[in-house]
Protein backbone atom coordinates (compact mmCIF):
# COMPACT_ATOMS: atom_id res chain seq x y z
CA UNK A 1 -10.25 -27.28 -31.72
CA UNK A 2 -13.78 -26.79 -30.16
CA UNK A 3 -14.43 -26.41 -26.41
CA UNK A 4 -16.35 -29.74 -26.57
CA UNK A 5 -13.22 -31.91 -27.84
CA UNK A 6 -11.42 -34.03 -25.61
CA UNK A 7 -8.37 -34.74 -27.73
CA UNK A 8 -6.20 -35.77 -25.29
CA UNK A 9 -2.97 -33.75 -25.91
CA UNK A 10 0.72 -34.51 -24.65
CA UNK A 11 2.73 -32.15 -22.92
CA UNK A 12 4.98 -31.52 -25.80
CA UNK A 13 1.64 -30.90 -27.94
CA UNK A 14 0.11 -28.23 -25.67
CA UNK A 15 2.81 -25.94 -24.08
CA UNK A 16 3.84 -24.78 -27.34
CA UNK A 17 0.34 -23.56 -27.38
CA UNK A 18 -0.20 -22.43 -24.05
CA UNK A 19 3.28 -20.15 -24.17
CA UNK A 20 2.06 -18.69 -27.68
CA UNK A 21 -1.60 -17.86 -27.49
CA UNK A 22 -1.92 -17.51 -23.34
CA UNK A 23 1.60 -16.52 -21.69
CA UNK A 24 3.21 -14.63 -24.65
CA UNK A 25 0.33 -12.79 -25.13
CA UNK A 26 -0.07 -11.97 -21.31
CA UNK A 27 3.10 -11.02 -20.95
CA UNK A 28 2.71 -8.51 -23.81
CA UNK A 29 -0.57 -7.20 -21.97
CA UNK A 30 0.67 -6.90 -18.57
CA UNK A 31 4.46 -5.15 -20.31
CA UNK A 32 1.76 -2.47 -21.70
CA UNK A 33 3.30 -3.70 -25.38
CA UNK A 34 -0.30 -4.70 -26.31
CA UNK A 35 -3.85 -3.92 -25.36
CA UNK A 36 -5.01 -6.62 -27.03
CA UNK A 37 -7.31 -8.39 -24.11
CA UNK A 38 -8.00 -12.27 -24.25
CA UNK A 39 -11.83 -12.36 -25.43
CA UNK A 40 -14.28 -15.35 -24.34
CA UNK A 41 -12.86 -17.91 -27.50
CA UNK A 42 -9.29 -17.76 -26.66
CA UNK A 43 -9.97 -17.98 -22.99
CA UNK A 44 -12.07 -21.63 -23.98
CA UNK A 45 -9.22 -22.54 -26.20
CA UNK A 46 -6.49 -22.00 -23.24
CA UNK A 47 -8.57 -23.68 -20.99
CA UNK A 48 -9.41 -26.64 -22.75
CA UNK A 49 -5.83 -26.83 -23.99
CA UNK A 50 -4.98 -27.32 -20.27
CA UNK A 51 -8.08 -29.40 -19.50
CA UNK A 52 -6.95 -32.14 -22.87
CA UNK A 53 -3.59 -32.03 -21.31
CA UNK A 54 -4.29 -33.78 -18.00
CA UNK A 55 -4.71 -37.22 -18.19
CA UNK A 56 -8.57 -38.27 -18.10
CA UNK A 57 -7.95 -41.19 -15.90
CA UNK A 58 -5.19 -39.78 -13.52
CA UNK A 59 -6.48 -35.68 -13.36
CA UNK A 60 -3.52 -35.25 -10.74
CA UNK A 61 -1.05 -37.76 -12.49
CA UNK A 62 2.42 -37.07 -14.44
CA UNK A 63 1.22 -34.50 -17.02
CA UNK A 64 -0.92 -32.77 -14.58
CA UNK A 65 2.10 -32.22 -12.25
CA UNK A 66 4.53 -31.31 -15.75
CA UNK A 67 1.74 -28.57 -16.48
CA UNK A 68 2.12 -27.22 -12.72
CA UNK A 69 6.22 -27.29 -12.59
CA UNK A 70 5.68 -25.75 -16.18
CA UNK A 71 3.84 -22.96 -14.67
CA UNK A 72 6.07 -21.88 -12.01
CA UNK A 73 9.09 -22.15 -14.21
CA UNK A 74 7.09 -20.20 -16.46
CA UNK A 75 6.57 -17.29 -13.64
CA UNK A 76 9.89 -17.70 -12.05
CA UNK A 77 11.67 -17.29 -15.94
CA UNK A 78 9.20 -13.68 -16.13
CA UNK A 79 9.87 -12.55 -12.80
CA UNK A 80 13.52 -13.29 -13.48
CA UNK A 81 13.74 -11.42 -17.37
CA UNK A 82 11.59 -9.07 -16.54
CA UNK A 83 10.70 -7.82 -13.04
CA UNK A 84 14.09 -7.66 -11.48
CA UNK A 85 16.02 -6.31 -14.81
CA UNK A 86 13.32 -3.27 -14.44
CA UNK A 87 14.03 -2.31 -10.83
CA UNK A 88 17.69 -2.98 -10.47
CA UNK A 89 19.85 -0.01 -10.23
CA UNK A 90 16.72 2.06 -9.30
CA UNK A 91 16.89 3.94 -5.48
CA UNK A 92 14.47 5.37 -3.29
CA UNK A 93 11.36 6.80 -4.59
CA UNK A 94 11.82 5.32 -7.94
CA UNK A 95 12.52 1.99 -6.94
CA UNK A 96 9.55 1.51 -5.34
CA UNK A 97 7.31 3.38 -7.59
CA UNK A 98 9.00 0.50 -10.25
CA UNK A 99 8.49 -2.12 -7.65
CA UNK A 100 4.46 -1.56 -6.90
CA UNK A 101 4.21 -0.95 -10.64
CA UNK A 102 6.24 -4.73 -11.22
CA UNK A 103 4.04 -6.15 -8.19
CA UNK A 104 0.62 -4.40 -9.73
CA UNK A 105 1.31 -6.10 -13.06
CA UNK A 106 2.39 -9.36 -11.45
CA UNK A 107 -1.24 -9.46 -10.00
CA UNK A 108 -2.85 -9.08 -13.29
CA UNK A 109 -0.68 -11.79 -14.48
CA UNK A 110 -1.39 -14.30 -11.67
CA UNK A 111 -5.10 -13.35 -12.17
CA UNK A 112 -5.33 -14.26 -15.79
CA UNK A 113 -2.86 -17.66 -15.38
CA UNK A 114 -5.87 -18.60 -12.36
CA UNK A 115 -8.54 -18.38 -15.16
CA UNK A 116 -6.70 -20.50 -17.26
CA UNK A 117 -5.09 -22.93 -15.26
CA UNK A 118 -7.93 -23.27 -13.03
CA UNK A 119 -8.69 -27.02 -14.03
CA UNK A 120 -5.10 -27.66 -12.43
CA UNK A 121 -6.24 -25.78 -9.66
CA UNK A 122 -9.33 -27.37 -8.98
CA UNK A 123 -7.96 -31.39 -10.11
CA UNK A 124 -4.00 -31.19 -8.83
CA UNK A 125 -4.28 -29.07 -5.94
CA UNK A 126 -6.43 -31.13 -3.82
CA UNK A 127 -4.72 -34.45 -4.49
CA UNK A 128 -1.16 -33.11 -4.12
CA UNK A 129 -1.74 -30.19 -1.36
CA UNK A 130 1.11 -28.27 -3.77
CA UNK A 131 0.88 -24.16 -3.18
CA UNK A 132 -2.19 -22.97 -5.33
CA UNK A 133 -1.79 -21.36 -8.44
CA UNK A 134 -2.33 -18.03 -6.64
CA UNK A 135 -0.24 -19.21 -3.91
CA UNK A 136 2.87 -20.42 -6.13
CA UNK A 137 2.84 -17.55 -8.49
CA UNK A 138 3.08 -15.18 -4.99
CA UNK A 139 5.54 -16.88 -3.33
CA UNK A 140 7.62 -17.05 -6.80
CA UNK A 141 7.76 -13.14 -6.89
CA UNK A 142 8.54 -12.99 -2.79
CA UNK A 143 11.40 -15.15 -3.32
CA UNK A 144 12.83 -14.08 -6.09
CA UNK A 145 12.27 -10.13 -5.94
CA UNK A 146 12.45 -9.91 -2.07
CA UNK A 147 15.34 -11.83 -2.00
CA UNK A 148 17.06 -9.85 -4.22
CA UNK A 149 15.99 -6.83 -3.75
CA UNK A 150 14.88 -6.52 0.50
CA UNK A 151 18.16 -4.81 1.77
CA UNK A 152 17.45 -1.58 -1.08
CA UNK A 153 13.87 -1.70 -0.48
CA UNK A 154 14.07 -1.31 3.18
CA UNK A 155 17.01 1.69 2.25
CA UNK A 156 14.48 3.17 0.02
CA UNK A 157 11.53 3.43 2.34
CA UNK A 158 13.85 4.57 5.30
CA UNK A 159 15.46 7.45 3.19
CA UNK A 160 11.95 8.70 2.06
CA UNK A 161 10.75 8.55 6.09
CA UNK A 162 13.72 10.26 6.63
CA UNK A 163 12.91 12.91 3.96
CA UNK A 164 9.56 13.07 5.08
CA UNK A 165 10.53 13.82 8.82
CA UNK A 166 13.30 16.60 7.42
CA UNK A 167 10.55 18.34 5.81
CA UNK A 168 8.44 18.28 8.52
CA UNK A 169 10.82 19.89 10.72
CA UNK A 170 11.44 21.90 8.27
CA UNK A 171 8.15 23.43 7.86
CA UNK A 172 7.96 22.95 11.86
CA UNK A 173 10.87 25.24 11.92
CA UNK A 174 9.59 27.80 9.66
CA UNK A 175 6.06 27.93 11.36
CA UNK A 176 7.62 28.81 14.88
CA UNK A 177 9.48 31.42 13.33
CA UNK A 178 6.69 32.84 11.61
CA UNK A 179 4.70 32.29 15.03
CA UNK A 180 6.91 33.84 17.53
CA UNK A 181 7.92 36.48 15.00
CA UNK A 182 4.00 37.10 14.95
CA UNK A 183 3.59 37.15 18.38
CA UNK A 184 6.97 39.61 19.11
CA UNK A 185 5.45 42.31 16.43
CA UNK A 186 1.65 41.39 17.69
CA UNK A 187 2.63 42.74 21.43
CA UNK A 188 4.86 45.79 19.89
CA UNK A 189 2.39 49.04 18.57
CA UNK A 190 3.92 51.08 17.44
């Protein structure tokens, strides 16, 4: 398919598409399985995929709305496999090393799914006032992994504060010593 046909394409004819040559293969590139980047023709074929998919005469009707719940399932089934598989069981210091790493690659996701569903973006979005595709893939990961996951992530960050403030007074303790130590010998010649 060129960039300048306007086959229209059913739903049924385009996901299979969509999940094979955009989200398989991002999901592969954010998972660090592949380094395989998308290059300027299968960018145009994604987004023209999308753009045939949407009705020419209603751009915010019934498939245009089946691409957009097809996204967020799309990001909440992801998030779901793999973002909260990776950080359960994980405490403190790892956990949210795993979590900013999960949140890091989530943003690379949502940036590439913006490129290519931008038509939906700038068609659907308007007419509907649904969450943007920014907006929707965001909120998917705050409900879903924040949700989950708040009550360990709050543990995690208050056990490394309190490791941080033990050291401190640690090395607080040890320079006083060392200080008044100092100062007991400096006043003593002997």
């Amino acid at each position: 398919m060129t960039t300048g046909s306007a086959k229209p394409l059913s739903f049924v004819e385009g996901w299979p598409i969509l999940q094979e040559e955009a989200i398989d293969k991002l999901i592969h590139l954010v998972e660090g399985n592949s380094s395989n980047q998308f290059n300027s023709e299968e960018y145009m074929r994604i987004y023209t995929t999308i753009y045939n998919m949407c009705d020419k005469n209603n751009r915010a009707g019934p498939e245009a709305l089946k691409l957009y719940s097809q996204y967020k399932k799309t990001i909440e089934d992801y998030v779901s496999s793999k973002v909260l598989p990776s950080i359960q069981g994980k405490e403190d210091a790892i956990l949210l090393q795993e979590l900013l790493k999960r949140w890091n690659n989530h943003k690379t996701m949502t940036w590439w799914l913006l490129r290519f569903f931008y038509y939906l973006e700038r068609c659907l979005i308007p007419k509907t006032r649904l969450p943007t595709i920014q907006e929707t893939s965001y909120l998917v990961f705050y409900e879903l992994v924040y949700g989950e996951m708040n009550d360990r992530v709050r543990d995690a960050v208050i056990s490394l504060v309190e490791e941080c403030l033990k050291n401190e007074e640690a090395r607080s303790q040890s320079y006083l010593r060392y200080g008044t130590k100092h100062k007991l010998l400096g006043g003593c010649r002997i």
